[in-house]
C-alpha atoms as a PDB file:
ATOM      1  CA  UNK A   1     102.232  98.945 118.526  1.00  0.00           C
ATOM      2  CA  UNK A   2     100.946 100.396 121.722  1.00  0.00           C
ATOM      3  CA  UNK A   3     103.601 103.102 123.322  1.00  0.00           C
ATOM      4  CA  UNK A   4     103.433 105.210 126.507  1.00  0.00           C
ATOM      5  CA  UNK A   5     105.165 108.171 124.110  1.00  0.00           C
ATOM      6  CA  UNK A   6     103.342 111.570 124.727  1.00  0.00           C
ATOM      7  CA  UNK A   7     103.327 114.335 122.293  1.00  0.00           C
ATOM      8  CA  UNK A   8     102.221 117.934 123.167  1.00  0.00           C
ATOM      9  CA  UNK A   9     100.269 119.761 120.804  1.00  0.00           C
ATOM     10  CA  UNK A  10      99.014 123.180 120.600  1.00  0.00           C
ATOM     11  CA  UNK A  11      95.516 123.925 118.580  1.00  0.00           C
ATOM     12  CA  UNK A  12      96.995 125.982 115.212  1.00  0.00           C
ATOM     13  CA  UNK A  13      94.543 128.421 114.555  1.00  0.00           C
ATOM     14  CA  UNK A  14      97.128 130.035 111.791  1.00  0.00           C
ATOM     15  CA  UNK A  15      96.966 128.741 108.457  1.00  0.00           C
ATOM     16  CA  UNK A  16      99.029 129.120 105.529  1.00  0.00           C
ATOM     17  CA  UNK A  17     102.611 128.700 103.876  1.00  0.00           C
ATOM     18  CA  UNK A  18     103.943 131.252 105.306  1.00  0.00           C
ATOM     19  CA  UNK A  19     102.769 130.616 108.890  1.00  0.00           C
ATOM     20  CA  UNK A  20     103.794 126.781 108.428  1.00  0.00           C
ATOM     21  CA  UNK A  21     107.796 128.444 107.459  1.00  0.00           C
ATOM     22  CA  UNK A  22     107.575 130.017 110.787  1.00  0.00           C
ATOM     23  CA  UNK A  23     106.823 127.131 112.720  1.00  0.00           C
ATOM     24  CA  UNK A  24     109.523 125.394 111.311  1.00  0.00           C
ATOM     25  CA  UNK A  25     112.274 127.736 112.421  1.00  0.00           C
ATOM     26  CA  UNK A  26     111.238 126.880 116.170  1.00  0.00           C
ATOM     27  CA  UNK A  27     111.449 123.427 115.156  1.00  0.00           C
ATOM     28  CA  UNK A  28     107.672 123.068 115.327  1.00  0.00           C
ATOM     29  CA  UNK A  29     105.429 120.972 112.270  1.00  0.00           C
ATOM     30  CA  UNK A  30     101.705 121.819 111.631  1.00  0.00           C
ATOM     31  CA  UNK A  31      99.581 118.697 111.179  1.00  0.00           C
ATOM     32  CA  UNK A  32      96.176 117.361 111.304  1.00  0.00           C
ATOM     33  CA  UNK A  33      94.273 115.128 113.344  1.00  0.00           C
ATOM     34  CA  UNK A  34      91.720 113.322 111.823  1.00  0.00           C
ATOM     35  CA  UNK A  35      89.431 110.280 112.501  1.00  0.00           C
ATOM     36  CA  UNK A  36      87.268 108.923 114.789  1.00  0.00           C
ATOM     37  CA  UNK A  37      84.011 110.602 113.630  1.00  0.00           C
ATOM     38  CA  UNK A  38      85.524 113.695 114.595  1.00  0.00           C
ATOM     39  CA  UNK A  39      85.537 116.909 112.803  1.00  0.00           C
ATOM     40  CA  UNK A  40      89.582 117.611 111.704  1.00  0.00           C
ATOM     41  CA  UNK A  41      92.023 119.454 113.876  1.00  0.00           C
ATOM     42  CA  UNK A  42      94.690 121.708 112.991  1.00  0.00           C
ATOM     43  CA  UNK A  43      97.771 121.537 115.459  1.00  0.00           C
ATOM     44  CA  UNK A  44     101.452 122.062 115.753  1.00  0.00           C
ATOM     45  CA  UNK A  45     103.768 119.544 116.999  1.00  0.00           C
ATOM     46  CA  UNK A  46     107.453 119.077 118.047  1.00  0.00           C
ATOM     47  CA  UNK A  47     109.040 117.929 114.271  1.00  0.00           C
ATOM     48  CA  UNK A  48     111.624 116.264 116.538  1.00  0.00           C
ATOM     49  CA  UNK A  49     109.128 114.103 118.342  1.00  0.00           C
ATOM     50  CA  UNK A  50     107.316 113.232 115.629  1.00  0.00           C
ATOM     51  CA  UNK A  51     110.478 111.965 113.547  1.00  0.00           C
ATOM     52  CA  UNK A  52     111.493 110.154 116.366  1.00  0.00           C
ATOM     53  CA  UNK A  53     108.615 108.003 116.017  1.00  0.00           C
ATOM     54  CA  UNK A  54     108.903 107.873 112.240  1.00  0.00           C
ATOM     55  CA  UNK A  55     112.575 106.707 112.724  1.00  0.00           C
ATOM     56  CA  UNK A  56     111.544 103.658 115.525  1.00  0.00           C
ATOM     57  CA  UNK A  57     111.597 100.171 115.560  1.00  0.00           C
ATOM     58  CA  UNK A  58     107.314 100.356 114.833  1.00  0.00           C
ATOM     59  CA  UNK A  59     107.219 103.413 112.821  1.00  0.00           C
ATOM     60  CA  UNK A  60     104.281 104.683 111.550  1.00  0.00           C
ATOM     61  CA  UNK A  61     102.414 102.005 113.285  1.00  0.00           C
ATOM     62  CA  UNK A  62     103.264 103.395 116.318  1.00  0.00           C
ATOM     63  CA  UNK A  63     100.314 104.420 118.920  1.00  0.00           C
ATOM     64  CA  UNK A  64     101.069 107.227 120.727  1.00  0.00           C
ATOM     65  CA  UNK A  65      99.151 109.885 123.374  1.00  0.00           C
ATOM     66  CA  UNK A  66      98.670 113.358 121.781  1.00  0.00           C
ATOM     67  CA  UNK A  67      97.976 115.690 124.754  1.00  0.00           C
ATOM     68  CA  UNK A  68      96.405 119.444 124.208  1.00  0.00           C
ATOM     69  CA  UNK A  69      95.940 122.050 126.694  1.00  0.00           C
ATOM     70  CA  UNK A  70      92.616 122.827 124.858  1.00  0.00           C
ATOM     71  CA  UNK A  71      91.328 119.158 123.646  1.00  0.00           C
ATOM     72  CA  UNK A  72      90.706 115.826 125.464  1.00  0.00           C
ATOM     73  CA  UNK A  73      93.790 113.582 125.009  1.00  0.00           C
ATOM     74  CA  UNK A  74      93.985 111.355 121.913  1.00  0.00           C
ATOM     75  CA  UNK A  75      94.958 108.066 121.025  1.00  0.00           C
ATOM     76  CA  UNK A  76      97.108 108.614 117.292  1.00  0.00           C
ATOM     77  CA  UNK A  77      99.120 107.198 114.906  1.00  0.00           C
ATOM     78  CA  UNK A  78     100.853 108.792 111.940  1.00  0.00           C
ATOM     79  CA  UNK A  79      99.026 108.289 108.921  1.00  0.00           C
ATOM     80  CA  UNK A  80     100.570 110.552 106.218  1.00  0.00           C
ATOM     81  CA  UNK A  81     103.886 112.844 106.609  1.00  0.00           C
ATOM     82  CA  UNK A  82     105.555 114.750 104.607  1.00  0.00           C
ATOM     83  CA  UNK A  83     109.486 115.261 103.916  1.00  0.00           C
ATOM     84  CA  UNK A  84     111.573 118.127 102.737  1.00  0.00           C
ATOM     85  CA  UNK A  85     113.417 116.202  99.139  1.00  0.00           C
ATOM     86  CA  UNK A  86     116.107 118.610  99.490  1.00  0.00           C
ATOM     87  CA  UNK A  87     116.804 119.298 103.320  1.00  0.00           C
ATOM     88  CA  UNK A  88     115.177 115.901 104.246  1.00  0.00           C
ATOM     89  CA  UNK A  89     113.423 117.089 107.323  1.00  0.00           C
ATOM     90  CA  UNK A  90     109.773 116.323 108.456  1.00  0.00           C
ATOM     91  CA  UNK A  91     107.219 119.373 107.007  1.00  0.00           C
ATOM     92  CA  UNK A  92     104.159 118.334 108.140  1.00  0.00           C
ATOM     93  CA  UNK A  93     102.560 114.963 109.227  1.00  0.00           C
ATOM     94  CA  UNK A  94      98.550 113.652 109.198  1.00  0.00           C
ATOM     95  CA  UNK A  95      97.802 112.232 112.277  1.00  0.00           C
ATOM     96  CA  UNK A  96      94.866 109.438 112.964  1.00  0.00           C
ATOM     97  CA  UNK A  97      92.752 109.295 116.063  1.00  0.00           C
ATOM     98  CA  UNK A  98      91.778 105.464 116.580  1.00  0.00           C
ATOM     99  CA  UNK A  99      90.173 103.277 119.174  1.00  0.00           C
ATOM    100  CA  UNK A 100      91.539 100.782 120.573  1.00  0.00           C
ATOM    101  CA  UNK A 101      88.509  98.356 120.531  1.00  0.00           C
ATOM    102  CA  UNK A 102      88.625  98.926 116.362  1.00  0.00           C
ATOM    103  CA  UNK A 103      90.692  97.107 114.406  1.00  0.00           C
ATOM    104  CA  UNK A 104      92.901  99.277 111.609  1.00  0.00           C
ATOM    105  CA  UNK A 105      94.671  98.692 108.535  1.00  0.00           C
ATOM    106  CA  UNK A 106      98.123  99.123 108.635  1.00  0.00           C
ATOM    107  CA  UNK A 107     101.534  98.468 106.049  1.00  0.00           C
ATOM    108  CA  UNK A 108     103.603  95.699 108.162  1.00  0.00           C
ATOM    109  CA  UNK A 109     107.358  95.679 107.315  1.00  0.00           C
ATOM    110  CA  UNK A 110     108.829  92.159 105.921  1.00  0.00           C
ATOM    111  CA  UNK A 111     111.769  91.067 107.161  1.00  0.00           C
ATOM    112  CA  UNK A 112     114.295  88.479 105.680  1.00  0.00           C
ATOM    113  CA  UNK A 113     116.195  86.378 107.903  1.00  0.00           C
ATOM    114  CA  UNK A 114     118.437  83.465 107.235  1.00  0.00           C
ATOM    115  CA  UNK A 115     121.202  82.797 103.810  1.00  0.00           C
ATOM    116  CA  UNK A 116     119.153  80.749 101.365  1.00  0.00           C
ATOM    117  CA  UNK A 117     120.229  77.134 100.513  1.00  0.00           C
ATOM    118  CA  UNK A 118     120.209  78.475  97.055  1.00  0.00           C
ATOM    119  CA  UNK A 119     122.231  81.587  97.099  1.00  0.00           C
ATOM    120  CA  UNK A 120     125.198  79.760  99.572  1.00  0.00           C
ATOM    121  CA  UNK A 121     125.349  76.198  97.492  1.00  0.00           C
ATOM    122  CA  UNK A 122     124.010  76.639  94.433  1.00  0.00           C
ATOM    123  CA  UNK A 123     124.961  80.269  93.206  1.00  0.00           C
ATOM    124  CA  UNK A 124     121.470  81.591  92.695  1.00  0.00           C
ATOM    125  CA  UNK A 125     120.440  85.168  93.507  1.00  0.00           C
ATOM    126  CA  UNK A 126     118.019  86.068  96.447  1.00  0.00           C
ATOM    127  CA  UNK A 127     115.193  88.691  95.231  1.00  0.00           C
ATOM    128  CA  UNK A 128     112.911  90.764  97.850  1.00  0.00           C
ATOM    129  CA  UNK A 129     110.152  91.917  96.074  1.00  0.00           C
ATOM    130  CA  UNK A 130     107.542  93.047  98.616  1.00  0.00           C
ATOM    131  CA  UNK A 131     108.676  95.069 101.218  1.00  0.00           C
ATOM    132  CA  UNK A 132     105.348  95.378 103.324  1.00  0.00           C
ATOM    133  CA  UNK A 133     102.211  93.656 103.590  1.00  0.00           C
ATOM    134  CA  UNK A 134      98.778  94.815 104.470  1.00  0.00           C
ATOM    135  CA  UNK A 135      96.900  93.878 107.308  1.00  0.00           C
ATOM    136  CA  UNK A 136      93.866  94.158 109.642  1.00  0.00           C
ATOM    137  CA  UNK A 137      93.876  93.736 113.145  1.00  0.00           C
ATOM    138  CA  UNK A 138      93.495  95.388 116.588  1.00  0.00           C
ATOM    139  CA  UNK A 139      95.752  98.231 117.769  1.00  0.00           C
ATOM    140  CA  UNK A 140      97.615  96.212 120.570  1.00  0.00           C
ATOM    141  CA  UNK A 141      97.663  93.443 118.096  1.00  0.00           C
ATOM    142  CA  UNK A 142      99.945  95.276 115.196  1.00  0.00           C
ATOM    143  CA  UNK A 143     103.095  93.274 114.571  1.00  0.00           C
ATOM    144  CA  UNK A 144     106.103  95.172 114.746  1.00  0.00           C
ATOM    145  CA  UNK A 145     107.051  93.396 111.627  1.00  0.00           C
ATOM    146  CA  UNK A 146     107.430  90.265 109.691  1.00  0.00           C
ATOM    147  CA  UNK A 147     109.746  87.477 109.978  1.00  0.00           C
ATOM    148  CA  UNK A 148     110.582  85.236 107.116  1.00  0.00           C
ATOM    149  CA  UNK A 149     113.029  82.774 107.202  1.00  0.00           C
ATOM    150  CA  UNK A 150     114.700  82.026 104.128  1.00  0.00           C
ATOM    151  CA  UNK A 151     117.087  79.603 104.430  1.00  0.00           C
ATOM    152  CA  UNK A 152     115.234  76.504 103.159  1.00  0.00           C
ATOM    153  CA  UNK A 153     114.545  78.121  99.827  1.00  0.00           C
ATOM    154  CA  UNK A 154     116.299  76.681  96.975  1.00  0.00           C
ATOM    155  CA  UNK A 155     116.726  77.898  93.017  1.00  0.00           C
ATOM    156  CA  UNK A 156     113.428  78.016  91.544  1.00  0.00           C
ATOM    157  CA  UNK A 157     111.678  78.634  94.890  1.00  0.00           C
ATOM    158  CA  UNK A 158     109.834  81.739  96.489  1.00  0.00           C
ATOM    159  CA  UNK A 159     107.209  82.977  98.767  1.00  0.00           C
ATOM    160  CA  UNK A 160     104.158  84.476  98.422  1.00  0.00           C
ATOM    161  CA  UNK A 161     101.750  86.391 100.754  1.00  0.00           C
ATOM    162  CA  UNK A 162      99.283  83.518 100.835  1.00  0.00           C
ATOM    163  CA  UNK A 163     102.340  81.485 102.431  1.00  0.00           C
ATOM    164  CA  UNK A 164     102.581  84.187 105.420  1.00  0.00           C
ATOM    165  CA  UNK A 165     101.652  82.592 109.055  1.00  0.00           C
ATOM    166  CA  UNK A 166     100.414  85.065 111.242  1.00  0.00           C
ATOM    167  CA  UNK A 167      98.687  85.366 114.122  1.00  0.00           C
ATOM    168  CA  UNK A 168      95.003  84.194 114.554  1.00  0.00           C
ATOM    169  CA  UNK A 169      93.448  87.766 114.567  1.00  0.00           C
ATOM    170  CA  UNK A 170      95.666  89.254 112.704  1.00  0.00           C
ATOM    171  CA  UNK A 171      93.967  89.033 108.935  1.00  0.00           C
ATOM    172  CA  UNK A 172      96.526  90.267 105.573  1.00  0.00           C
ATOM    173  CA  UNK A 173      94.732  92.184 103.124  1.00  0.00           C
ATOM    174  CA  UNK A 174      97.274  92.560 100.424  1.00  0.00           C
ATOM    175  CA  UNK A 175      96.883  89.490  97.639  1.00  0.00           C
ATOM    176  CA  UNK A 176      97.387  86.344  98.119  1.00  0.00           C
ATOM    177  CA  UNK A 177      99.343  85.812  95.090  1.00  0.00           C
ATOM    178  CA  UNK A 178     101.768  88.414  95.530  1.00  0.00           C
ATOM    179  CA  UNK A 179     105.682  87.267  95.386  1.00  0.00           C
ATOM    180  CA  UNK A 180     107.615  88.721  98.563  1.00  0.00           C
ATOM    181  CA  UNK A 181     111.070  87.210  97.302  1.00  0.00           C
ATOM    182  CA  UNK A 182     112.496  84.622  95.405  1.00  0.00           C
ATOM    183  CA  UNK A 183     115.246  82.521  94.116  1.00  0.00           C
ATOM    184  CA  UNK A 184     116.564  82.942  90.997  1.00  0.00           C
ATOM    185  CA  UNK A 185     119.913  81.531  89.120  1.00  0.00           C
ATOM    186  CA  UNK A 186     122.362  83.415  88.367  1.00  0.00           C
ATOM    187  CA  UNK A 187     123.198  84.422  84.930  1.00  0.00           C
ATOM    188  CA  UNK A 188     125.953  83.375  83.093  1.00  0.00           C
ATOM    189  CA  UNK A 189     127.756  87.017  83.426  1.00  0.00           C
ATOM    190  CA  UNK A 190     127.059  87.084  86.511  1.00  0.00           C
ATOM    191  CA  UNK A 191     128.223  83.474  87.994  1.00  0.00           C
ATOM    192  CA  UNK A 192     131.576  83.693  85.731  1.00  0.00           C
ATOM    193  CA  UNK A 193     132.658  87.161  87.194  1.00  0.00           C
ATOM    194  CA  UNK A 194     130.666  87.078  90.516  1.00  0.00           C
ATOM    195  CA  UNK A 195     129.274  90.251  89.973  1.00  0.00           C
ATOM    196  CA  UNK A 196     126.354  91.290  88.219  1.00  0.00           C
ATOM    197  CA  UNK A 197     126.510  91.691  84.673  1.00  0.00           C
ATOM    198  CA  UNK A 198     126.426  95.792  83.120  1.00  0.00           C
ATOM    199  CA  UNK A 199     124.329  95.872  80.051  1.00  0.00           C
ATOM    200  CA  UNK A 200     126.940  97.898  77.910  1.00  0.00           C
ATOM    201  CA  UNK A 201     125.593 101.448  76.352  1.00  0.00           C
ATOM    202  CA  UNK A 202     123.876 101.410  72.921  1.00  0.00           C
ATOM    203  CA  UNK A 203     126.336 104.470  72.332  1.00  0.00           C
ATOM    204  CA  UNK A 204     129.261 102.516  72.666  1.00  0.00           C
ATOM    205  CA  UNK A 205     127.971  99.172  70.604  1.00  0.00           C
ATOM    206  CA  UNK A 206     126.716 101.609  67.909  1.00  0.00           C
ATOM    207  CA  UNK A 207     130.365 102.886  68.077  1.00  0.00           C
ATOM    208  CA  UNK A 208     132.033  99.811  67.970  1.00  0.00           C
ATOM    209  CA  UNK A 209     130.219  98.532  64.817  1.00  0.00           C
ATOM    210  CA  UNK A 210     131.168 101.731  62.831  1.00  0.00           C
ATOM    211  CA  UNK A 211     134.720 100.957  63.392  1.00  0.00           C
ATOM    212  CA  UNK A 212     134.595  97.367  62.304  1.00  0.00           C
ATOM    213  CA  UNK A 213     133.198  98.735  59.171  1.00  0.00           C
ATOM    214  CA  UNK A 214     135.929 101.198  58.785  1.00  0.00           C
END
């Protein structure tokens, strides 16, 4: 989705761990911009900005203005990023120059809406497999995300990616035959106790058999 965010950038002509540690402690990420037959550039960005935009209703998928002091403004998105799995904070982040009159291929959140006719009358459990789709389509045309409505599924029933109604130029590329969620019935455990059922340890039943034979 098309924003009017702006995002300074500075041209990083500093490479290097150790120079990429310092940049961090003023709050600052290095990242590249790629794309658009263009040779790559090394910059540094706000990490604030940038996780922002990570952290918004469109994401990744959102189109932004990066403006440089030494380079002609570009149309991005973020492409690739990279986060901290200790600290959790944004360490660096790949960013995609794209044109606006090409179309891209983007991940498109699903969405489940509605309480299934099959997990409110008939006890059955709901199932999201997929959690984003694939598509194909024009910058100002990305969808924000998905919408399906549930509620008319029943016990047995699900959806698939070939069942997805989108809009005319908007064309999915992940496979057609893909389950995004289902239906399924509850197991007996799980229906008499109404919660699901805890596969006991092998330990313990190992245990419990060498007492019975004691």
């Amino acid at each position: 989705m098309i924003s009017d965010i702006t995002v300074e950038a500075t041209v990083r002509t500093r490479t290097g761990s150790g120079e990429a540690r310092r940049l961090r402690r003023q709050g600052m990420i290095p990242a590249t911009v790629y794309g658009d037959h263009k040779d790559p550039l090394s910059v540094t960005v706000n990490a604030k900005q940038i996780t922002l935009i990570l952290r918004s209703e469109t994401g990744h998928n959102t189109i932004f203005k990066l403006q440089s002091p030494d380079q002609e403004a570009a149309t991005v998105m973020i492409k690739e990023w990279q986060i901290d799995p200790v600290k959790g904070k944004l360490m660096h982040a790949d960013l995609l120059r794209i044109s606006l009159t090409e179309k891209q291929r983007v991940s498109v959140p699903i969405e489940l809406v509605g309480e299934s006719q099959g997990t409110k009358l008939e006890g059955g459990v709901l199932e999201h497999h997929l959690r984003e789709v694939e598509v194909e389509c024009l910058p100002n045309e990305i969808p924000d995300h998905i919408t399906i409505d549930v509620s008319h599924l029943n016990v047995g029933d699900h959806i698939m990616v070939k069942d997805l109604k989108l809009a005319e130029n908007v064309r999915v590329l992940s496979a057609s035959d893909q389950v995004i969620c289902a239906i399924f019935a509850a197991r007996a455990e799980e229906a008499a106790s109404g919660e699901p059922a805890v596969a006991e340890p092998e330990v313990i039943k190992k245990g419990k058999e060498e007492k019975d034979k004691a």
